[in-house]
N, C-alpha and C. Protein backbone atom coordinates (compact mmCIF):
# COMPACT_ATOMS: atom_id res chain seq x y z
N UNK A 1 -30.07 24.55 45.78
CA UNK A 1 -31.09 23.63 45.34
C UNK A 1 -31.30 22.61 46.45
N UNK A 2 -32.70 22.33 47.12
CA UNK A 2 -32.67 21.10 47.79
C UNK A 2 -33.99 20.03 47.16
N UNK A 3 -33.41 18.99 47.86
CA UNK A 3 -34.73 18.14 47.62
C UNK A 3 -34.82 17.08 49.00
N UNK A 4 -35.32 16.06 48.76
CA UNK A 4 -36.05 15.56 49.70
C UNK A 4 -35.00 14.11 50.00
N UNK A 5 -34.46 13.55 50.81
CA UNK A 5 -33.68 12.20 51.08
C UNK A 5 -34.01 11.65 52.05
N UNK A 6 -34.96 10.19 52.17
CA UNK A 6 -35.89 9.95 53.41
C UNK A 6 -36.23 10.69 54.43
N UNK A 7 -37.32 11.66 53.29
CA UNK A 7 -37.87 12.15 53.96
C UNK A 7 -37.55 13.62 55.43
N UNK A 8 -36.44 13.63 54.79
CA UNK A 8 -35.65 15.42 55.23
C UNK A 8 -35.11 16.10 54.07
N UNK A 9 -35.03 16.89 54.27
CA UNK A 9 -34.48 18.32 53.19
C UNK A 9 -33.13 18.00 53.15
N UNK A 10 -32.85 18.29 52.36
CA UNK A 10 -31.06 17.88 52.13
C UNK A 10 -30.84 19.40 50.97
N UNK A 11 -29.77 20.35 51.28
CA UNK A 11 -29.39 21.62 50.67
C UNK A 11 -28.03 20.65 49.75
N UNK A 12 -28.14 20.64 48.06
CA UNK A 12 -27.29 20.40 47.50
C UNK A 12 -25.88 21.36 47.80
N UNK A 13 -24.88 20.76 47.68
CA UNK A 13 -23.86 21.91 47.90
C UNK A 13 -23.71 22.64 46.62
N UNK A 14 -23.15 23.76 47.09
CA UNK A 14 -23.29 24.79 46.15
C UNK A 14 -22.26 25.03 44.79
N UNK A 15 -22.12 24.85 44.15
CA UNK A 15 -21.35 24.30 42.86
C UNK A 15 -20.35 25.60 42.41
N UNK A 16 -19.51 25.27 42.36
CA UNK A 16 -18.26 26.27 42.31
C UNK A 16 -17.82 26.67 41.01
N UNK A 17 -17.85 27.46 40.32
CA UNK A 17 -17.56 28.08 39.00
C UNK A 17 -16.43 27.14 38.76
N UNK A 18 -16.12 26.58 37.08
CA UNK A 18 -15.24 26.11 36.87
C UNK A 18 -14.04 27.19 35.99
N UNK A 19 -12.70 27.29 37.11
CA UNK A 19 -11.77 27.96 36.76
C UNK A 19 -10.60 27.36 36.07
N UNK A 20 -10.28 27.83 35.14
CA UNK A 20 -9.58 27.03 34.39
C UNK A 20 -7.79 28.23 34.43
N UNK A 21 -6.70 27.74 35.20
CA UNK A 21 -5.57 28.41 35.27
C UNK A 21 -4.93 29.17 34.18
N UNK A 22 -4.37 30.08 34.15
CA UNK A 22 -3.97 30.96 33.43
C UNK A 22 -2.50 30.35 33.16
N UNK A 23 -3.03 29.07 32.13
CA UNK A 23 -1.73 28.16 31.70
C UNK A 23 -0.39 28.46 30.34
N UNK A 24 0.53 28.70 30.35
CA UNK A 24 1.20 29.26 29.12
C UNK A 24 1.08 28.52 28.43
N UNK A 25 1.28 28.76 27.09
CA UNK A 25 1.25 28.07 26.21
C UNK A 25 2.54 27.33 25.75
N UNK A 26 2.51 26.05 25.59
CA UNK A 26 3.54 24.89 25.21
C UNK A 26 2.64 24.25 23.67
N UNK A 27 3.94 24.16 22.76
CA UNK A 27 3.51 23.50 21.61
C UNK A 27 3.26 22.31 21.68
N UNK A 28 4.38 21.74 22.69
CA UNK A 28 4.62 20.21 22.80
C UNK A 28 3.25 19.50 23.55
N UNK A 29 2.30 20.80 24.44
CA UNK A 29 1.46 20.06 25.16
C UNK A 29 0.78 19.70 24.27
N UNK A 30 -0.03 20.78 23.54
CA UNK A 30 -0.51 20.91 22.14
C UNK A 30 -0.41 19.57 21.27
N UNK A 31 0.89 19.17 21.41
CA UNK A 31 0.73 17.99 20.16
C UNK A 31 0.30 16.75 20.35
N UNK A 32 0.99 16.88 22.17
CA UNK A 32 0.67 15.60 23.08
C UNK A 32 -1.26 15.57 23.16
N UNK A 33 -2.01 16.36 23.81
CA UNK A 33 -2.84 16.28 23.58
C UNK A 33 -3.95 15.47 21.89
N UNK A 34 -3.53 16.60 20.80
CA UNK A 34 -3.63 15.92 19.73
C UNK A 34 -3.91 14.75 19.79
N UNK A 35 -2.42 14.20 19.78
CA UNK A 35 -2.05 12.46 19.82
C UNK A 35 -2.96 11.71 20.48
N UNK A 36 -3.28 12.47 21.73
CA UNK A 36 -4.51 11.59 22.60
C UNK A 36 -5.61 11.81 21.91
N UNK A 37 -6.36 12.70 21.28
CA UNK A 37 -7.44 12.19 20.55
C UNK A 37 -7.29 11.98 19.35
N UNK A 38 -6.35 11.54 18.49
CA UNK A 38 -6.52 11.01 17.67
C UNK A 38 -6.43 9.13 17.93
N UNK A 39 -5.82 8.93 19.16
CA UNK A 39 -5.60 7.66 19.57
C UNK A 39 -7.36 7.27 20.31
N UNK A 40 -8.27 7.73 20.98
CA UNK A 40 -9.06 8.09 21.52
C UNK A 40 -9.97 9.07 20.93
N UNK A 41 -10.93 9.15 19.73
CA UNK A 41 -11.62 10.72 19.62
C UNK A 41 -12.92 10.10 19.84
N UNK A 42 -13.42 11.26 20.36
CA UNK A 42 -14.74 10.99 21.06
C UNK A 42 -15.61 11.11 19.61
N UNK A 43 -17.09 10.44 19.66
CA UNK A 43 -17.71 9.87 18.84
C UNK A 43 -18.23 10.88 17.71
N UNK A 44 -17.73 12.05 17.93
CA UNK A 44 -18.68 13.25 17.04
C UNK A 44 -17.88 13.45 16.38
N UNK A 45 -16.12 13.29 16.59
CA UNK A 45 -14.86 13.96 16.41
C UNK A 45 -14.18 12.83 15.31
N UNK A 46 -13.45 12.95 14.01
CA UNK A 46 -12.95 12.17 13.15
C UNK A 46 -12.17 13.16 12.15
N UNK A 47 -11.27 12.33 11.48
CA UNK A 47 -10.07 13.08 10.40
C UNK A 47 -9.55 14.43 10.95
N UNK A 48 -9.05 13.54 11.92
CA UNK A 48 -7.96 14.92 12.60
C UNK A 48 -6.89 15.31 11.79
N UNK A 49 -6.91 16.55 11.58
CA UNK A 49 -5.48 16.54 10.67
C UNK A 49 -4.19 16.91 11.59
N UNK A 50 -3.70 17.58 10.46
CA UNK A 50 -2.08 17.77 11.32
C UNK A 50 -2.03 19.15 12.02
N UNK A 51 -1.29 19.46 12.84
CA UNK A 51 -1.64 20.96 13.25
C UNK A 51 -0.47 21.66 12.17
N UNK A 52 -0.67 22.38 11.32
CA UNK A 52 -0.21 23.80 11.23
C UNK A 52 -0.06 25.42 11.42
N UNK A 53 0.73 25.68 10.77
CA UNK A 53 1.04 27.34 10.83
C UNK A 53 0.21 27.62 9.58
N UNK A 54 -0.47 28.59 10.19
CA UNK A 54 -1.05 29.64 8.89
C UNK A 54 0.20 30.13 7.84
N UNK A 55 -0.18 30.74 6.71
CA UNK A 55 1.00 31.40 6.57
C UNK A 55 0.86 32.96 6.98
N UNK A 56 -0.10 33.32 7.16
CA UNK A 56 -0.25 34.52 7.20
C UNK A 56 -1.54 34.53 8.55
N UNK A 57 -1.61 35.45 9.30
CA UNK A 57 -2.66 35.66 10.39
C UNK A 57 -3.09 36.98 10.81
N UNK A 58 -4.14 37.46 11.31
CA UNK A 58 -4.23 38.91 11.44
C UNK A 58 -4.31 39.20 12.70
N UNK A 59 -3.02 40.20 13.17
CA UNK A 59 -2.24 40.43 14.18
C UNK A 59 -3.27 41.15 15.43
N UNK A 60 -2.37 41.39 16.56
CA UNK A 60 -3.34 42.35 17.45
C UNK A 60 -3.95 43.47 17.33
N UNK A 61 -3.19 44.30 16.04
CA UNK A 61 -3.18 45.58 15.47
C UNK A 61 -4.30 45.33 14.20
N UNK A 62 -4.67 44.40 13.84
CA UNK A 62 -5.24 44.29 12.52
C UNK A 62 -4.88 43.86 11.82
N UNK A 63 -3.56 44.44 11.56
CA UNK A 63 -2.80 44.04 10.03
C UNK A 63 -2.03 42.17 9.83
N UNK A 64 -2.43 42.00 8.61
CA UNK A 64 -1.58 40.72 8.34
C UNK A 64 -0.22 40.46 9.05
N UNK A 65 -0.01 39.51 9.80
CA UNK A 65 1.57 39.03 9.84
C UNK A 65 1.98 37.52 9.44
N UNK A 66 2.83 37.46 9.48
CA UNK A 66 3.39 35.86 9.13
C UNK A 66 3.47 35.46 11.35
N UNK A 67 2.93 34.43 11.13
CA UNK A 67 2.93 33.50 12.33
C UNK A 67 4.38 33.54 13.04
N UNK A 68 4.85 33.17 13.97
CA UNK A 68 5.76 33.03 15.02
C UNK A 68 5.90 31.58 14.95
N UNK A 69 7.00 31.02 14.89
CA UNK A 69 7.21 29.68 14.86
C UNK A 69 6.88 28.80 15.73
N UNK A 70 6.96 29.03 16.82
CA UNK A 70 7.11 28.68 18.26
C UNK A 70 5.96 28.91 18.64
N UNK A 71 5.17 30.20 18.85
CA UNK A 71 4.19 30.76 18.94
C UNK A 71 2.34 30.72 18.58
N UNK A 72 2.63 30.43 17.15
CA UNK A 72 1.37 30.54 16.20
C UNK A 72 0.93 31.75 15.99
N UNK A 73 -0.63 31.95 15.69
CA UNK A 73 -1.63 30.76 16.28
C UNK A 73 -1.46 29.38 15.18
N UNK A 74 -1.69 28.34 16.06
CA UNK A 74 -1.41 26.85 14.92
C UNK A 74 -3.46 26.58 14.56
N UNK A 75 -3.46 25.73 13.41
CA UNK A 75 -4.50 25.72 13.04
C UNK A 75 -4.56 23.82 12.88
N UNK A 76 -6.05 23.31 12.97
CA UNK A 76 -5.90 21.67 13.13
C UNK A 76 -7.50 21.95 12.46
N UNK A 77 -7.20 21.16 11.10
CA UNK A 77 -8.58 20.55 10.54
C UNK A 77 -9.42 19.29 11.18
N UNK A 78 -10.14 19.02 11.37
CA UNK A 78 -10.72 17.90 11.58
C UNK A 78 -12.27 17.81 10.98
N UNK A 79 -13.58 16.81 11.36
CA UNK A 79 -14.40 16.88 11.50
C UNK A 79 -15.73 16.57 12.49
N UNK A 80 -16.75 17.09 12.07
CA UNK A 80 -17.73 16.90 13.44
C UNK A 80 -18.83 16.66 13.03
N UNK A 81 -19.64 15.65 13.69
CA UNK A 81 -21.27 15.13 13.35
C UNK A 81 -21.96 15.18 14.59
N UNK A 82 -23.33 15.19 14.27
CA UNK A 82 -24.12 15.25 15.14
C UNK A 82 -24.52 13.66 15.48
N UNK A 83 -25.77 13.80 16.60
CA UNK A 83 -25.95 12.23 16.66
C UNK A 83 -26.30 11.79 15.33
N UNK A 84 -25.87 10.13 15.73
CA UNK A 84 -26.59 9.09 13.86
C UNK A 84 -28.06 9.26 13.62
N UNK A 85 -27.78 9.78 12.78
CA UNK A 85 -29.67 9.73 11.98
C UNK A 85 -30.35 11.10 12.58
N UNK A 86 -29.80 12.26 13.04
CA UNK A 86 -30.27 13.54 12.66
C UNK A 86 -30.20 13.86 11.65
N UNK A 87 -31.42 14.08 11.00
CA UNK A 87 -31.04 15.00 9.57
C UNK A 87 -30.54 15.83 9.37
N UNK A 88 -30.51 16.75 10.23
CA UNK A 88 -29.64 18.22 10.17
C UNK A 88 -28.49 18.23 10.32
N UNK A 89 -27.91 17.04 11.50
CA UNK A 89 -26.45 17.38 12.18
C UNK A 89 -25.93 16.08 11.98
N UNK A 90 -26.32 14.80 11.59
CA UNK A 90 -26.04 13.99 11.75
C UNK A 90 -24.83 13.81 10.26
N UNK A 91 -24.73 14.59 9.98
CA UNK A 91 -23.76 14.52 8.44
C UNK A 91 -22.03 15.07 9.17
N UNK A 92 -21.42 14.54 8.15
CA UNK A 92 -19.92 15.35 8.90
C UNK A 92 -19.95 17.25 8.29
N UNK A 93 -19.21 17.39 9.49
CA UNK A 93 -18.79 19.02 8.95
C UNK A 93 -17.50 19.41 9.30
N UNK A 94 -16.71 20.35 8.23
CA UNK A 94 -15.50 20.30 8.31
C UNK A 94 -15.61 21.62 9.25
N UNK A 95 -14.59 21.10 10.60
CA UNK A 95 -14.07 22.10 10.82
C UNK A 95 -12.67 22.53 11.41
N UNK A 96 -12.08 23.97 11.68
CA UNK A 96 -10.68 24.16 11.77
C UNK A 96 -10.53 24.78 13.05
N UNK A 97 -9.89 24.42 13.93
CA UNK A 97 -9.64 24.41 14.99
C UNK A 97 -8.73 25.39 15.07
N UNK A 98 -8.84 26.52 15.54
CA UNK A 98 -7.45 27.49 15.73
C UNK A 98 -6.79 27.58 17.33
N UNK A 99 -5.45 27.43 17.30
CA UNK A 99 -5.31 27.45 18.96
C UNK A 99 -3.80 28.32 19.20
N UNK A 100 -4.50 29.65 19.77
CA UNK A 100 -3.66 30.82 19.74
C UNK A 100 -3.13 30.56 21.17
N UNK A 101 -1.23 31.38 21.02
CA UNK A 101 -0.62 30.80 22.27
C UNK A 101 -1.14 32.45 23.39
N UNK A 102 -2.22 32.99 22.66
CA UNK A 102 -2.22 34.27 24.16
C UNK A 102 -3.87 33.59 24.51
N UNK A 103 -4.52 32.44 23.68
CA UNK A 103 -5.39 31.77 24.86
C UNK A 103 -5.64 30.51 24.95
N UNK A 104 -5.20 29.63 24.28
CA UNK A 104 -4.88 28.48 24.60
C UNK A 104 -3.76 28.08 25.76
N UNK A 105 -3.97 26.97 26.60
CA UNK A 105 -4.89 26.61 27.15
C UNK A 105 -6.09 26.81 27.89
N UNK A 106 -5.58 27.93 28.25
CA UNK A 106 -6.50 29.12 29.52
C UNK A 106 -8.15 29.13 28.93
N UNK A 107 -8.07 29.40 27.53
CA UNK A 107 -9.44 29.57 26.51
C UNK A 107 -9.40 28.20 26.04
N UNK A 108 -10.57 27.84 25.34
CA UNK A 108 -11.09 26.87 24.31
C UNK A 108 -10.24 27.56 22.88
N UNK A 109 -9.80 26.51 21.93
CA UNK A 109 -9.65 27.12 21.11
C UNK A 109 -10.85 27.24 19.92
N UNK A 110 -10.14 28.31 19.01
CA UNK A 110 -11.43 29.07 17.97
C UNK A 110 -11.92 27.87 17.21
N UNK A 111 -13.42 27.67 17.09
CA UNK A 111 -13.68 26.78 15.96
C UNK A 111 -14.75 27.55 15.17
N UNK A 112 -13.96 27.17 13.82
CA UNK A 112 -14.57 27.60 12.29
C UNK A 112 -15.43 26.71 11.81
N UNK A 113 -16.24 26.47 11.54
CA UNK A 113 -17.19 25.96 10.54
C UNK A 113 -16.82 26.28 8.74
N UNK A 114 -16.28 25.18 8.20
CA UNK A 114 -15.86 25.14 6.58
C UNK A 114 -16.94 24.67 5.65
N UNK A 115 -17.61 25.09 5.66
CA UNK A 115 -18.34 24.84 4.40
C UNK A 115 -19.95 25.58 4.50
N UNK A 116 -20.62 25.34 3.28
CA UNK A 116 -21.96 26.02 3.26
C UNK A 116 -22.89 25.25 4.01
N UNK A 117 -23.74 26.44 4.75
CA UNK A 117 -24.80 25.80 5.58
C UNK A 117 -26.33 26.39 5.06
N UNK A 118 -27.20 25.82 5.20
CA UNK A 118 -28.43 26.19 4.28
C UNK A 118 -29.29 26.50 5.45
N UNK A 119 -30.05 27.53 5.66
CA UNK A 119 -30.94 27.75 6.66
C UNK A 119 -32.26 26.73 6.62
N UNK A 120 -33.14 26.51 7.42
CA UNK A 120 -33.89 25.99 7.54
C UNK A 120 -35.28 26.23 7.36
N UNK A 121 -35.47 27.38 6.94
CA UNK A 121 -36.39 28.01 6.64
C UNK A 121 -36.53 28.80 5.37
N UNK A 122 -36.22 27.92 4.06
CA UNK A 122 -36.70 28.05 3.03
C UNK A 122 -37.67 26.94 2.31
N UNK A 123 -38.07 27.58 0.92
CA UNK A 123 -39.61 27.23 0.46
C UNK A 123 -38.77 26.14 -0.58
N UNK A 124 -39.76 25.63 -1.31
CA UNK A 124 -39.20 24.61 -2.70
C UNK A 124 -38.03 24.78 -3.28
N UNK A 125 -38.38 26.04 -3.97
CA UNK A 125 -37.16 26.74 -4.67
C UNK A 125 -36.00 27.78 -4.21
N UNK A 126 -35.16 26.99 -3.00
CA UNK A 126 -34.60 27.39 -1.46
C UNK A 126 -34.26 28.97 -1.24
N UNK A 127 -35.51 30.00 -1.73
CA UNK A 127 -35.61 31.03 -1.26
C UNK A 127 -36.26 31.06 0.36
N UNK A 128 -35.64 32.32 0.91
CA UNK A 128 -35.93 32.52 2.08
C UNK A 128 -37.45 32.82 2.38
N UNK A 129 -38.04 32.27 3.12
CA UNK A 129 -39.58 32.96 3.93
C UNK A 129 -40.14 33.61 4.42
N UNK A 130 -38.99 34.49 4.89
CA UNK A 130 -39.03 35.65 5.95
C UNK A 130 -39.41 36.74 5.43
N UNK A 131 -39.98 37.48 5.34
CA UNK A 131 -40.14 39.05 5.31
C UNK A 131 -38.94 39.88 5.67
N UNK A 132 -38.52 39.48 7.02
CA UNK A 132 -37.38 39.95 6.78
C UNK A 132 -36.23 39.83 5.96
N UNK A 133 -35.71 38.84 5.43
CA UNK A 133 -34.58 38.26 4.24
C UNK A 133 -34.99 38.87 2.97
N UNK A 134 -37.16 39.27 2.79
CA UNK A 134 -37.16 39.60 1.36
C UNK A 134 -36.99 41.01 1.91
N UNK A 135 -36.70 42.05 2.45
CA UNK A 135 -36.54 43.21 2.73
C UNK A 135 -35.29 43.40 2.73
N UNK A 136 -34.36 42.85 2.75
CA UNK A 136 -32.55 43.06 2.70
C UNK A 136 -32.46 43.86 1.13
N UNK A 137 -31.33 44.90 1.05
CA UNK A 137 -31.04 45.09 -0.01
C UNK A 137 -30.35 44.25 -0.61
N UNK A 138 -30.60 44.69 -2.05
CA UNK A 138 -29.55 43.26 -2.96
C UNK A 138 -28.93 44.16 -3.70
N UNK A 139 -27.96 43.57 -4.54
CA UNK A 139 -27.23 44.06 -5.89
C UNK A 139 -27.84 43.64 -7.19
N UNK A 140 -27.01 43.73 -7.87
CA UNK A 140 -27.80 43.47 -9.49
C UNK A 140 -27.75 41.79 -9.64
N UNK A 141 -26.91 41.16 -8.85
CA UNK A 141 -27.08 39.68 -8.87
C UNK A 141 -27.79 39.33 -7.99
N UNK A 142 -28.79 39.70 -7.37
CA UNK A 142 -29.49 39.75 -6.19
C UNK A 142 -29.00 39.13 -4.93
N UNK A 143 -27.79 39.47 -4.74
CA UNK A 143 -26.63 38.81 -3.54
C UNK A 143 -27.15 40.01 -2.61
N UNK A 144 -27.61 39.62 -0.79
CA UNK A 144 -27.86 40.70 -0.17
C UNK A 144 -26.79 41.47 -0.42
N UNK A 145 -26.60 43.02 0.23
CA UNK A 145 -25.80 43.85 0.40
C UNK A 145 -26.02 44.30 1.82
């Protein structure tokens, strides 16, 4: 990218992918971190909870296991808003933070969204608009299928 700096070309330097180290996983960093934003949470971020163990999680294979003590994956409730006075986002939303030790730190950890979200594109009586949504099959309770 260049632009112009009295009047000569100036070539921005060229911006380097951000690599993030292939860090092991520590519980203790994990908690330390925590602690810092709950002492510090940035303005979107509130009701941090505690980190726990699932009791149960679904393994590399698929199947259910009970968590690893040491290990996880650990799970941290909190919540999140959008800016003040969006209508859409500006409300809190619960969500659960999962932070597995084969990608945490290296990865972001998983975030869940807890609760019902209503699309934006329904009529009075909060049926859908789409042609496509009225074309989905339903069941006898008219729940898609």
């Amino acid at each position: 990218e260049a632009h112009a700096v009295e009047g000569r070309r100036v070539e921005a330097p060229a911006r380097k992918p951000l690599v993030i180290p292939n860090l092991p996983f520590s519980l203790e960093d994990l908690k330390v971190e925590i602690s810092a934003l709950r002492l510090q949470p940035p303005p979107y971020l509130s009701n941090i909870g505690e980190l726990q163990r699932p009791v149960v999680h679904c393994g590399v294979d698929g199947q259910l296991a009970k968590p690893d003590a040491d290990k996880g994956p650990f799970d941290l409730s909190a919540q999140v808003r959008g800016e003040e006075g969006d209508k859409a986002y500006g409300k809190l939303f619960n969500v659960m933070l999962r932070f597995d030790c084969d990608l945490w730190p290296s990865k972001l950890a998983i975030v869940r969204f807890r609760g019902v979200f209503h699309h934006a594109l329904t009529d009075e009586n909060n049926s859908m608009t789409m042609p496509f949504y009225r074309a989905l099959k339903r069941d006898k309770q008219g729940a898609c299928t």
